[in-house]
Protein backbone atom coordinates (compact mmCIF):
# COMPACT_ATOMS: atom_id res chain seq x y z
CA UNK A 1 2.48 -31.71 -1.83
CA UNK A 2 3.70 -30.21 1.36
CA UNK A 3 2.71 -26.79 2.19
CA UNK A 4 5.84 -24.82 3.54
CA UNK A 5 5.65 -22.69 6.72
CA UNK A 6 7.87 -20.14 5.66
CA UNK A 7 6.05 -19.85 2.00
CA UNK A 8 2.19 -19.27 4.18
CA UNK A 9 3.73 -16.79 6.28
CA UNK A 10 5.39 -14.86 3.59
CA UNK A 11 2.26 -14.72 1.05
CA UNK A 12 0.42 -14.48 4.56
CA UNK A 13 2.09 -10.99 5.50
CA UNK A 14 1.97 -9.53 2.19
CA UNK A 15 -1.67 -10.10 2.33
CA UNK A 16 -1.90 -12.57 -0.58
CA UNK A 17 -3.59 -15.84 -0.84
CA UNK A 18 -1.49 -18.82 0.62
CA UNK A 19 -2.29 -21.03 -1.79
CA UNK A 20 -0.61 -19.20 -5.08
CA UNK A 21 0.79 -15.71 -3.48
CA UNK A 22 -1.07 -14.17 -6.55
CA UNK A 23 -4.84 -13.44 -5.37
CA UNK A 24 -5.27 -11.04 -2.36
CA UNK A 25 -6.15 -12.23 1.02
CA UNK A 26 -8.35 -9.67 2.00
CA UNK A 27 -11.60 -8.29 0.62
CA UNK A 28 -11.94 -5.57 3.45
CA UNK A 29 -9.59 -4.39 6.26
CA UNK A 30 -9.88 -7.47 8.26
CA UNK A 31 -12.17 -9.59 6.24
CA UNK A 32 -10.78 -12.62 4.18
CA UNK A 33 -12.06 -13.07 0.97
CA UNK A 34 -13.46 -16.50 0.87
CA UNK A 35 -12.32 -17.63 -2.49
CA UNK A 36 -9.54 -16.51 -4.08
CA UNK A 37 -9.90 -14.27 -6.86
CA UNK A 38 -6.65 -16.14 -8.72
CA UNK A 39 -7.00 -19.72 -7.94
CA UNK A 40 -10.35 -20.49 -6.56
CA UNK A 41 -8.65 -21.61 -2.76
CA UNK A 42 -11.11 -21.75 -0.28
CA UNK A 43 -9.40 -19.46 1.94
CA UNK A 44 -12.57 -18.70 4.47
CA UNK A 45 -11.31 -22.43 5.90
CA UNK A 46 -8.97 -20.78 8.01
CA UNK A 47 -10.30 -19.06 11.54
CA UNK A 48 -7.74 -16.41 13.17
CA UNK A 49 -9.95 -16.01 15.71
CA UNK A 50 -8.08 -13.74 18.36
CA UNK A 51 -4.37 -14.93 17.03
CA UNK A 52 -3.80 -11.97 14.97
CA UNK A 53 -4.99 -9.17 18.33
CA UNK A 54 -2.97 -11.29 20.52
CA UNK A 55 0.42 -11.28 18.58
CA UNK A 56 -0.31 -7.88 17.41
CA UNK A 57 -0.36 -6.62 21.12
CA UNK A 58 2.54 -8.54 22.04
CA UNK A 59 4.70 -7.73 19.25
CA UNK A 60 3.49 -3.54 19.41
CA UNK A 61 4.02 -4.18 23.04
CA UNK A 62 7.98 -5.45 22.64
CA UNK A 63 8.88 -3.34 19.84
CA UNK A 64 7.17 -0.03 20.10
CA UNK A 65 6.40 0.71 23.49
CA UNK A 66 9.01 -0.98 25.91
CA UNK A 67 11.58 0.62 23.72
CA UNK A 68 9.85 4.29 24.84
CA UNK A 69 10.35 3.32 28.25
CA UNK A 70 13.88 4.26 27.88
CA UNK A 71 13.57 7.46 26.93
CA UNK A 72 13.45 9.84 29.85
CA UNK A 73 11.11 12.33 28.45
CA UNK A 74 8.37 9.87 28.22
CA UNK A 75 8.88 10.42 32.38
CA UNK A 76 9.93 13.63 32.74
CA UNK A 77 7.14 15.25 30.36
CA UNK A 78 3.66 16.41 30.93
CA UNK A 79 1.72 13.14 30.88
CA UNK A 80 -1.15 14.66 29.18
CA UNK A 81 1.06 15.65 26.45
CA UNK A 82 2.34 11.89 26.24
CA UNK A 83 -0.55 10.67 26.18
CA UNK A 84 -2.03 12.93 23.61
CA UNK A 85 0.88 12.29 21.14
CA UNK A 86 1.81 8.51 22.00
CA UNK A 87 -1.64 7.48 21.62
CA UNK A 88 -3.07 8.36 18.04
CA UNK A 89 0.92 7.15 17.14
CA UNK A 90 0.69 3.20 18.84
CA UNK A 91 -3.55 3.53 17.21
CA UNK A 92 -2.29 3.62 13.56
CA UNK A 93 0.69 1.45 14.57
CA UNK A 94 -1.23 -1.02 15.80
CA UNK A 95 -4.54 -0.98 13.38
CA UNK A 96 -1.20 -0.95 10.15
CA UNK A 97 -0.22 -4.22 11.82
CA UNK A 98 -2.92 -6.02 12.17
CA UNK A 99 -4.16 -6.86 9.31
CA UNK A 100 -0.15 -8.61 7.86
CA UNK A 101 -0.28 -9.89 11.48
CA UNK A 102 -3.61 -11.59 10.46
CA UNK A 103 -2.40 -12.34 6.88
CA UNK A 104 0.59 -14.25 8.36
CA UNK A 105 -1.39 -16.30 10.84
CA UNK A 106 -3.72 -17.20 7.87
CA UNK A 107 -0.52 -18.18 5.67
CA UNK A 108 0.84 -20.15 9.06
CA UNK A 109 -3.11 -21.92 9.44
CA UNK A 110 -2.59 -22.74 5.46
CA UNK A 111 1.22 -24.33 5.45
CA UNK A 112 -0.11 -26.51 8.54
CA UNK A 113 -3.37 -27.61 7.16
CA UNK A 114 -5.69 -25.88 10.29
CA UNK A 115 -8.66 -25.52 9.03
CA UNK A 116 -11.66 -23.95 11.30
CA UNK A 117 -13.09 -27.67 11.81
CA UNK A 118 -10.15 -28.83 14.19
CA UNK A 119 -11.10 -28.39 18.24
């Protein structure tokens, strides 16, 4: 039975177990639930590690903010008042993200059989 990419990574961002799509990933914001509730997968086997803060940055990074850039009263404004609105905005952006970020590098560790063991 071959585990497809495409399948992990789509369970994977909706935050649902790999294995069956049915059981949730997640028992706490960023915590994965080490059995799943639905089929019994053992999905604590699979280490993110820093993936999920990595491609979070990079994708918030490409998509958010470098699009920003090109609006000129992101320059022309007070910077303080920039600041103060653009960064509670890319904080919830981000911390929303991270955890289907993290559920679709689980998914992507499941379809390609990485389990924390491999070095």
């Amino acid at each position: 039975m071959t585990n497809s990419v495409m399948t992990g990574l789509k369970r994977g961002l909706m935050m649902r177990c790999p294995a069956c799509g049915k059981g949730k990933l997640f028992r706490s914001y960023l915590k994965v639930d080490p059995v799943c509730d639905a089929c019994g997968h053992d999905n604590g086997q699979y280490r993110a590690d820093d993936g999920p803060a990595y491609f979070t940055m990079l994708i918030i990074g490409h998509v958010v903010i470098a699009p920003l850039l090109f609006f000129e009263v992101i320059w022309q404004a007070n910077p303080l008042i920039v600041l103060g609105l653009m960064l509670p905005f890319l904080a919830l952006v981000t911390l929303g993200a991270l955890p289907v970020i993290k559920g679709g590098v689980v998914g992507a560790l499941w379809a390609l059989r990485l389990k924390g063991d491999h070095r």
